[in-house]
C-alpha atoms as a PDB file:
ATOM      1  CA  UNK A   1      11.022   5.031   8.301  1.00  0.00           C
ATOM      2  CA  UNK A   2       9.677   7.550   6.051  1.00  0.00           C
ATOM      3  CA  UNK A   3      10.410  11.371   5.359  1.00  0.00           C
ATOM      4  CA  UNK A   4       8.874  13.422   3.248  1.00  0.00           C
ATOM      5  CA  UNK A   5       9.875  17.283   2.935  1.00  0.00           C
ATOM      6  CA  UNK A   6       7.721  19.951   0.811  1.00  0.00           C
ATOM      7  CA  UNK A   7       6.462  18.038  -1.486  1.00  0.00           C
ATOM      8  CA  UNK A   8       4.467  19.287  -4.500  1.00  0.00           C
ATOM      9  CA  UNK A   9       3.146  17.872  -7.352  1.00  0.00           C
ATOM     10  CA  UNK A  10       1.740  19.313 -11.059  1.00  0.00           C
ATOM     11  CA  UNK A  11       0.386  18.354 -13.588  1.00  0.00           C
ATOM     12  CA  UNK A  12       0.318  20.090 -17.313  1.00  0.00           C
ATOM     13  CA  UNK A  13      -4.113  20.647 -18.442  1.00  0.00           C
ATOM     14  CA  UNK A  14      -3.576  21.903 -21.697  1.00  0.00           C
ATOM     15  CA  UNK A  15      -2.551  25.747 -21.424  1.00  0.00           C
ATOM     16  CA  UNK A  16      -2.787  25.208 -17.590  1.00  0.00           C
ATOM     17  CA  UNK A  17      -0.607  23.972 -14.431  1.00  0.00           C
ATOM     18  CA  UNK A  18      -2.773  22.047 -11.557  1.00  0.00           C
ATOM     19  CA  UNK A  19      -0.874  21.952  -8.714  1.00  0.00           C
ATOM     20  CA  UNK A  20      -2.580  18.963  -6.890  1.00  0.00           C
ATOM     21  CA  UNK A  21      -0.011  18.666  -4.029  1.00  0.00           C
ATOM     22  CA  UNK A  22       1.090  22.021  -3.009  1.00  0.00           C
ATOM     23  CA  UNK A  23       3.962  21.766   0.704  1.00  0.00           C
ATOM     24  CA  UNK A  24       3.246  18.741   1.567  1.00  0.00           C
ATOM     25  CA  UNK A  25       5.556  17.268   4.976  1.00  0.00           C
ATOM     26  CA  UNK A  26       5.134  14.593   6.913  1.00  0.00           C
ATOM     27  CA  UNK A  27       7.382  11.759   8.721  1.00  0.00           C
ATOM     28  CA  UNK A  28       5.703   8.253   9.044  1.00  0.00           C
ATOM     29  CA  UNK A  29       7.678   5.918  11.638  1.00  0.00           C
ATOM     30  CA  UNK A  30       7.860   1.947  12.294  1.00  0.00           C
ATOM     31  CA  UNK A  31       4.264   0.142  12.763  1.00  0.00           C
ATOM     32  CA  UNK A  32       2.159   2.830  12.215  1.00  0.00           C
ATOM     33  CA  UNK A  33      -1.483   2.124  11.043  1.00  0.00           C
ATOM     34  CA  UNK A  34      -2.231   5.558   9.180  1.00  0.00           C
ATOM     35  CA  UNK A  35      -5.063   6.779   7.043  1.00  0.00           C
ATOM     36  CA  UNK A  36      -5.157   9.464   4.404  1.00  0.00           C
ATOM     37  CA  UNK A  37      -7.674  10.994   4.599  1.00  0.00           C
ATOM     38  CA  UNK A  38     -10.612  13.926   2.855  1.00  0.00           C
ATOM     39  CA  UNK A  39     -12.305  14.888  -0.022  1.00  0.00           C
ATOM     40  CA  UNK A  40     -12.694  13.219  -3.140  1.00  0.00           C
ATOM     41  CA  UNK A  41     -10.077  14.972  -5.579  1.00  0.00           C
ATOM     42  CA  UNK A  42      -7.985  16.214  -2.598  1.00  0.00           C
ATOM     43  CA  UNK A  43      -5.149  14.644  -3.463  1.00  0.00           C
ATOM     44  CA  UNK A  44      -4.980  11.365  -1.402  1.00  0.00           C
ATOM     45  CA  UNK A  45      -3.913   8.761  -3.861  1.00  0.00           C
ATOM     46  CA  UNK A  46      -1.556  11.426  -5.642  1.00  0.00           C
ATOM     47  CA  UNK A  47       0.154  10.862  -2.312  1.00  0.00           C
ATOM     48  CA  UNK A  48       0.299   7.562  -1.577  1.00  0.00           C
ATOM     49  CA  UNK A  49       1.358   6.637  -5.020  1.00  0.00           C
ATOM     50  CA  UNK A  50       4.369   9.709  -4.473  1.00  0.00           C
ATOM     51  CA  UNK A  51       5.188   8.216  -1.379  1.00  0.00           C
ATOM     52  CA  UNK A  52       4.703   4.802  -2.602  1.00  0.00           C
ATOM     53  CA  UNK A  53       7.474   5.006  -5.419  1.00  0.00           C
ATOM     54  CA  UNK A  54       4.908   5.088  -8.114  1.00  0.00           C
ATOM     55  CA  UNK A  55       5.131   8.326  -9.354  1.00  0.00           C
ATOM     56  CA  UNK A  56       7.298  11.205  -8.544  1.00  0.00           C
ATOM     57  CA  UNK A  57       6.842  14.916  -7.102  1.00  0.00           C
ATOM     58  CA  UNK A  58       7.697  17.993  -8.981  1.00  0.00           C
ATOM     59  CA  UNK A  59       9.572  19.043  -6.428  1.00  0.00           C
ATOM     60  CA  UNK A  60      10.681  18.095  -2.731  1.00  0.00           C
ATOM     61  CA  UNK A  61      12.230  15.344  -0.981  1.00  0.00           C
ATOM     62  CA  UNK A  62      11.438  11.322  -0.413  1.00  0.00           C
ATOM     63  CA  UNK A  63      13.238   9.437   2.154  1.00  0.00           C
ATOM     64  CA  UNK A  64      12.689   5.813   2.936  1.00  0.00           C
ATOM     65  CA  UNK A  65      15.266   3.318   5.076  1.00  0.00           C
ATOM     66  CA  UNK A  66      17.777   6.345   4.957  1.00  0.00           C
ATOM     67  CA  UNK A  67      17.627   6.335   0.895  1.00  0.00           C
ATOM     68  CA  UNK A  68      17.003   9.539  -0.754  1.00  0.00           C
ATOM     69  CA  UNK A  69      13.939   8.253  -3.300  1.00  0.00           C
ATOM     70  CA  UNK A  70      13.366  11.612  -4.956  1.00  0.00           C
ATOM     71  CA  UNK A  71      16.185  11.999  -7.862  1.00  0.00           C
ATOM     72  CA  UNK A  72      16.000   7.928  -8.957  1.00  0.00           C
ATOM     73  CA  UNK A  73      15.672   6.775 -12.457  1.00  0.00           C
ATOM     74  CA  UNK A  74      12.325   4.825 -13.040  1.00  0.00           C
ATOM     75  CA  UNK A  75      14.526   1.883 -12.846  1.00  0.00           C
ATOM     76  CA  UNK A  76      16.042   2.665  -9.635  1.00  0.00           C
ATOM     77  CA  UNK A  77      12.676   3.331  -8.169  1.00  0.00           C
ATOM     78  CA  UNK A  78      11.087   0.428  -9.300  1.00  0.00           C
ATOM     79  CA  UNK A  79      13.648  -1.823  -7.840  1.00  0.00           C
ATOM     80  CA  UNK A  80      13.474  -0.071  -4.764  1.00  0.00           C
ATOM     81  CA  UNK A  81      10.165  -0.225  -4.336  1.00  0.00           C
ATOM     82  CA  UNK A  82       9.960  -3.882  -4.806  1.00  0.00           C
ATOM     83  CA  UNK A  83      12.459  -4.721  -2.356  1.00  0.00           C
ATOM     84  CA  UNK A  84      11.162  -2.347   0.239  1.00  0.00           C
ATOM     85  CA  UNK A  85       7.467  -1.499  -0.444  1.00  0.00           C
ATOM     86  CA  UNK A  86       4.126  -3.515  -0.969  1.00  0.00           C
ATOM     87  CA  UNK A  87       1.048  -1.999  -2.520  1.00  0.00           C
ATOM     88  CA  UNK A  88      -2.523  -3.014  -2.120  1.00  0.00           C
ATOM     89  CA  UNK A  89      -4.862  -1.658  -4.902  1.00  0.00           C
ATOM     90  CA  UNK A  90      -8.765  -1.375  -4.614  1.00  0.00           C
ATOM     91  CA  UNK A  91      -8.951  -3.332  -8.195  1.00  0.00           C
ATOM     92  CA  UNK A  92      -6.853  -5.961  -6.240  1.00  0.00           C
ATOM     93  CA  UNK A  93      -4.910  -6.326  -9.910  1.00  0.00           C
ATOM     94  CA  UNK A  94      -4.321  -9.917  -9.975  1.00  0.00           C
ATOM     95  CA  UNK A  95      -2.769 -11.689 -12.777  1.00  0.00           C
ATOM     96  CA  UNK A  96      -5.840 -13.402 -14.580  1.00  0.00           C
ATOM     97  CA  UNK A  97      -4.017 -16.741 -16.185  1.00  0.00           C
ATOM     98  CA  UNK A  98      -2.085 -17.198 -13.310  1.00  0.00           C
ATOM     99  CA  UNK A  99      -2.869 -19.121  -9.894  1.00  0.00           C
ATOM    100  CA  UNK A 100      -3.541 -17.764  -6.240  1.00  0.00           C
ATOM    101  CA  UNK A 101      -0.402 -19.683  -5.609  1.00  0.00           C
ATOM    102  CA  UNK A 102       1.666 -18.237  -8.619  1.00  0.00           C
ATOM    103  CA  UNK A 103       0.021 -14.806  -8.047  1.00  0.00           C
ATOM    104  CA  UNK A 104       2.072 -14.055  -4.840  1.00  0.00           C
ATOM    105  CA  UNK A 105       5.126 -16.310  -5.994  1.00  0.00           C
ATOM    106  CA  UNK A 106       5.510 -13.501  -9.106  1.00  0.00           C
ATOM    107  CA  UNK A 107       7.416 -10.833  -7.313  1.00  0.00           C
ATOM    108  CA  UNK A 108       9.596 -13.372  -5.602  1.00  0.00           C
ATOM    109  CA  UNK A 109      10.672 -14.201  -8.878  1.00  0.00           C
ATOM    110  CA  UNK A 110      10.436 -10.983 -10.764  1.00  0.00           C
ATOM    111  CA  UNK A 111      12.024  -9.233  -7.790  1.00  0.00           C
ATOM    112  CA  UNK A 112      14.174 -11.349  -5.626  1.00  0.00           C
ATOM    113  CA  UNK A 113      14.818 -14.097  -7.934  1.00  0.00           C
ATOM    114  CA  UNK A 114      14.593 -16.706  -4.791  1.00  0.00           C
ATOM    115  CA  UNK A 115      15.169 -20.368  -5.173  1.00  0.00           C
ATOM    116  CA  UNK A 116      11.559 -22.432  -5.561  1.00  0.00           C
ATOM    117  CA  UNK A 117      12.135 -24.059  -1.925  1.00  0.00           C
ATOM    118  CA  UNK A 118      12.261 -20.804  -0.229  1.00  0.00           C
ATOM    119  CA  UNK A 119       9.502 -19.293  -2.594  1.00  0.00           C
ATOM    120  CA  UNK A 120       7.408 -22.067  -1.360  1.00  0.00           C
ATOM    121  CA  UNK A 121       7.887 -21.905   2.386  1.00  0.00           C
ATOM    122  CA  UNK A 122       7.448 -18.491   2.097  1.00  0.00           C
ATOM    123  CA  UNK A 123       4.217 -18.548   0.138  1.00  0.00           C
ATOM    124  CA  UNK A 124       2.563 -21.825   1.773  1.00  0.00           C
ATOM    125  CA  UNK A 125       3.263 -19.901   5.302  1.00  0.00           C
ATOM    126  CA  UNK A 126       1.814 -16.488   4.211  1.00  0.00           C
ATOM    127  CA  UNK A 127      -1.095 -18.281   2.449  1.00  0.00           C
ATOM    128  CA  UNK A 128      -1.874 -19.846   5.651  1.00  0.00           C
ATOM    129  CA  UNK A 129      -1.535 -16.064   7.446  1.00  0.00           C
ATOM    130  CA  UNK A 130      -4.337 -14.924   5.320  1.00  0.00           C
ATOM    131  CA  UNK A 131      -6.499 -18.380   5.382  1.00  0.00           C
ATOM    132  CA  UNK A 132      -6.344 -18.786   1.369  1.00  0.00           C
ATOM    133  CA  UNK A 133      -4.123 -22.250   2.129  1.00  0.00           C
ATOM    134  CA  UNK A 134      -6.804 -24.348   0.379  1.00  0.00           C
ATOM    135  CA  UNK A 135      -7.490 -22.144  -2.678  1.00  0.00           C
ATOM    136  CA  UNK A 136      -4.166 -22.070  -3.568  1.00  0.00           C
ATOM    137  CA  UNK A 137      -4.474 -23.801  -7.282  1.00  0.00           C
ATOM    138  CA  UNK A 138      -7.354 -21.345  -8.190  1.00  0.00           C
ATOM    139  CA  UNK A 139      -7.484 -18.896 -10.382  1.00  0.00           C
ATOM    140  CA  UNK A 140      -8.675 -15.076  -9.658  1.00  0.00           C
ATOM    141  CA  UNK A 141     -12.071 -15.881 -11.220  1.00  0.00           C
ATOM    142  CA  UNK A 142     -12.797 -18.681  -9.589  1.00  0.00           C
ATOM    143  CA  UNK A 143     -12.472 -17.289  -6.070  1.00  0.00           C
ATOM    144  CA  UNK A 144     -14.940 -14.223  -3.951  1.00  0.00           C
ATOM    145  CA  UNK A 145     -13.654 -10.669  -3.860  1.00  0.00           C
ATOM    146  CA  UNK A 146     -12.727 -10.824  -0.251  1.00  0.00           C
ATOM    147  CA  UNK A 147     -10.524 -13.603  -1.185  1.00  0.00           C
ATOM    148  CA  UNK A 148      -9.164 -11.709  -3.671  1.00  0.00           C
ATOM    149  CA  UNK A 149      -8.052  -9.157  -1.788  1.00  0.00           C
ATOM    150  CA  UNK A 150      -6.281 -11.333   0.284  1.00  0.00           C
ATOM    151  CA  UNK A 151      -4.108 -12.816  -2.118  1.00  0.00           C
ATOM    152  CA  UNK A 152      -3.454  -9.197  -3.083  1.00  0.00           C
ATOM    153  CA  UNK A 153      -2.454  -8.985   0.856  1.00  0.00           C
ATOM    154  CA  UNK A 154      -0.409 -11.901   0.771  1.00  0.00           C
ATOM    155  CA  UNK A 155       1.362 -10.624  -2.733  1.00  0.00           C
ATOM    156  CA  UNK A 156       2.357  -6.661  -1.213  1.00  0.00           C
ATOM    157  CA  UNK A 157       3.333  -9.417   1.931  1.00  0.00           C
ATOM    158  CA  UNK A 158       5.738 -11.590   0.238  1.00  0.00           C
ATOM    159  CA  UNK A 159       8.905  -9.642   0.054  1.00  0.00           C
ATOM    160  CA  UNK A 160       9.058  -8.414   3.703  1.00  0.00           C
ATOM    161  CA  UNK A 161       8.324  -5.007   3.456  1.00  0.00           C
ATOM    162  CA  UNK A 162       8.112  -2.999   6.233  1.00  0.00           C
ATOM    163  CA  UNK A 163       5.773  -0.177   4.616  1.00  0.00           C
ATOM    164  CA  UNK A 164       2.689  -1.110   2.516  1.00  0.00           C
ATOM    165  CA  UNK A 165       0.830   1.379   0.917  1.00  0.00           C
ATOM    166  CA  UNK A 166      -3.242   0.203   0.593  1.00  0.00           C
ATOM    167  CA  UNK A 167      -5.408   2.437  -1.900  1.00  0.00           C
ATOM    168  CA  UNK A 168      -8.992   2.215  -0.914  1.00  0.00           C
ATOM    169  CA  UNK A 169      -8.688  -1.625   0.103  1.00  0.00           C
ATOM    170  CA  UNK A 170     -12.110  -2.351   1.037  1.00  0.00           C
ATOM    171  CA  UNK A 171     -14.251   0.109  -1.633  1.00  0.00           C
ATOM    172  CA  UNK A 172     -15.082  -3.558  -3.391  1.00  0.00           C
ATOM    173  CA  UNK A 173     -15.945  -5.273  -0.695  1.00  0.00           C
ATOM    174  CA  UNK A 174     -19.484  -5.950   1.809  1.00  0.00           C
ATOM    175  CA  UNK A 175     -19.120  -4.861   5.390  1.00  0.00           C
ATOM    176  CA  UNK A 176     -18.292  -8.514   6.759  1.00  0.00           C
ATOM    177  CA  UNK A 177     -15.746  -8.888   4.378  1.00  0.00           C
ATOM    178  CA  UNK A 178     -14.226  -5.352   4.748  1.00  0.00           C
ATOM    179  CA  UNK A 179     -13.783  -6.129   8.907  1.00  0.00           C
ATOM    180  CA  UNK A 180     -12.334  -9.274   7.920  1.00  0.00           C
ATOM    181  CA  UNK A 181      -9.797  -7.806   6.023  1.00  0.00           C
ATOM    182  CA  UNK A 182      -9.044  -4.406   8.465  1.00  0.00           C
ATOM    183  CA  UNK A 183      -8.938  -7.217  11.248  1.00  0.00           C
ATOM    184  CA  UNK A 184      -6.233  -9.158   9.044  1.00  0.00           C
ATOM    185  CA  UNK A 185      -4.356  -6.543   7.822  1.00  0.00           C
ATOM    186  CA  UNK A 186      -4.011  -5.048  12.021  1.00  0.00           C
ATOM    187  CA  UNK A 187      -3.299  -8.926  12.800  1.00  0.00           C
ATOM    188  CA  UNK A 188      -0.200  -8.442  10.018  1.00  0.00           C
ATOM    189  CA  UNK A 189       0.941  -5.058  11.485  1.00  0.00           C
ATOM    190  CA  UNK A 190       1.280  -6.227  14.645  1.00  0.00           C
ATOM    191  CA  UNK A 191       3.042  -9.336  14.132  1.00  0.00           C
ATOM    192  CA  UNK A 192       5.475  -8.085  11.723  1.00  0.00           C
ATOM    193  CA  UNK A 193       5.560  -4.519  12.988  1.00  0.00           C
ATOM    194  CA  UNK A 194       4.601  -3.390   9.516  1.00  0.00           C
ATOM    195  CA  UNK A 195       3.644   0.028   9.114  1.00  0.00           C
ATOM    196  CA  UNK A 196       0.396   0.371   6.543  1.00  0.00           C
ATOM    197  CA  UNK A 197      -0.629   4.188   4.515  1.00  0.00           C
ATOM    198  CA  UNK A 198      -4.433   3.766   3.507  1.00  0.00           C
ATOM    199  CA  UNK A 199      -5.791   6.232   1.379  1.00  0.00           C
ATOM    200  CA  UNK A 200      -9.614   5.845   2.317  1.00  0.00           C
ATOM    201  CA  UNK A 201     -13.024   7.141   2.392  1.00  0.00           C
ATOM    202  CA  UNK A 202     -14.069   4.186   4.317  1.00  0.00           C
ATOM    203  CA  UNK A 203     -15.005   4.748   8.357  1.00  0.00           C
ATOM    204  CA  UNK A 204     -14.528   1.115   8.936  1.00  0.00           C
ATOM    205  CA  UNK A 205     -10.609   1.109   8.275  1.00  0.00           C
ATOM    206  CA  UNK A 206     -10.408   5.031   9.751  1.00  0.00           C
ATOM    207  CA  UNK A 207     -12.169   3.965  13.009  1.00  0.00           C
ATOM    208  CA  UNK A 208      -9.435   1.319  13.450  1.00  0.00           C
ATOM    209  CA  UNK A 209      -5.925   3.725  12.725  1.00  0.00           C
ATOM    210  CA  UNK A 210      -3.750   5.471  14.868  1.00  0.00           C
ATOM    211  CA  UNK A 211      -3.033   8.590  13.209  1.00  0.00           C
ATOM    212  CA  UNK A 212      -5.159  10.287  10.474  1.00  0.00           C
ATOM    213  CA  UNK A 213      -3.724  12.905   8.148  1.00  0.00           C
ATOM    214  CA  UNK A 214      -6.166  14.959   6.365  1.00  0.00           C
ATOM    215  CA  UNK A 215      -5.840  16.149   2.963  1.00  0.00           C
ATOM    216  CA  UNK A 216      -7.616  19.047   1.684  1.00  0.00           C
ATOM    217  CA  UNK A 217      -6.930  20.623  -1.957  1.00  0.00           C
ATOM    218  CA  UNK A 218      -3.360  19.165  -2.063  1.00  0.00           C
ATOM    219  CA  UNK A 219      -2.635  20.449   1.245  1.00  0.00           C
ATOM    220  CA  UNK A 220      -1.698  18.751   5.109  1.00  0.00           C
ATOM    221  CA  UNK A 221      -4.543  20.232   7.231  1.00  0.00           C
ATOM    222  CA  UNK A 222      -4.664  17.988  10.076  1.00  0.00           C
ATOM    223  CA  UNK A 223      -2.526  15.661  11.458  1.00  0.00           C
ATOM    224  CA  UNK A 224      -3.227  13.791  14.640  1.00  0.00           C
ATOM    225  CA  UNK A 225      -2.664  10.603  16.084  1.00  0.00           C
ATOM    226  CA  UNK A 226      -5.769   8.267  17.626  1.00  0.00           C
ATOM    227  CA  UNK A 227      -5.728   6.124  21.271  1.00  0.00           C
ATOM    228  CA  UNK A 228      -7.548   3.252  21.114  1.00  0.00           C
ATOM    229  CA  UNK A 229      -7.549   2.903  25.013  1.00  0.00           C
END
């Protein structure tokens, strides 16, 4: 699904080049539940947002769904990535003025330009996935975090991607809340065979993966995979 090939990244400090990825390799397949994973500053969400389509190595190689990502315009990439990738921030960045309901309906419209009758058997049935049927008509204020990172769920969802990139999902979130979402966001990659990146601190969502890749000063130190038997 996903091949990555010596990837580095740097970034321009004044007089000064910090290399904050530095060889990085790594091939993710079909309905894997993976965490990235180590020290604050190592490099984790420079990673997932490279791998993720949001930003772009220096150098090295991105392949996703047998498309070469690395040598796109911004364009390109962004179009890409909303047809093949969903993202699920820690900030949950939901659209303040605009429903749960038209929330998740914005990137079938932005994106994939669907007709309303398939946007809204798409939407009712994912709402109903992630229990957030009845708050539908709500706005992001008016509704708990947990909820809100649901809709967020249900918005990276709604285009059928088969990767989804999460960036510390549950840091906002109390411990009931956080299981609740791990346990929904497993539920997902099960049914759908999704495969879901996390870049975490968090034991709760690390305790649940089946591979862990460990990042330490921009560099692939570990890399092994987890039975739950």
């Amino acid at each position: 699904m996903l091949n990555a090939q010596h990837l580095c990244k740097t970034y321009r400090s004044g007089e000064v080049d910090l290399e904050v990825i530095k060889d990085f390799s790594l091939s993710i397949e079909q309905s894997e539940f993976i965490s990235l994973v180590g020290p604050s500053g190592s490099g984790k969400s420079t990673m997932l947002n490279m791998l993720g389509c949001l930003d772009t190595p220096t150098s090295g190689e991105i392949i996703i769904n047998n498309t070469k990502i690395t040598g796109m315009s911004k364009t390109q990439m962004a179009h890409f990535r909303g047809e093949n990738i969903g993202f699920i921030f820690q900030s949950f960045n939901l659209i303040p003025v605009l429903s749960v309901y038209e929330n998740i309906e914005y990137p079938l419209i932005m994106i994939q330009n669907l007709p309303e009758q398939e946007r809204e058997e798409r939407i009712l049935k994912l709402l109903d996935e992630v229990g957030m049927l009845d708050q539908k008509d709500k706005t992001p204020d008016q509704i708990s975090g947990g909820q809100m990172q649901r809709v967020a769920i249900a918005r990276a969802l709604i285009t059928n991607p088969k990767l989804i990139f999460a960036d510390e999902p549950t840091a906002n979130l109390d411990t009931k809340t956080a299981y609740k979402i791990i346990d929904l966001m497993k539920k997902i990659q099960m049914e759908h065979q999704s495969t879901f990146v996390f870049a975490t601190h968090d034991e709760k969502i690390v305790s649940t993966v089946d591979r862990i890749i460990t990042i330490v000063d921009g560099e692939l130190v570990d890399d092994k995979r987890i039975s739950h038997e």
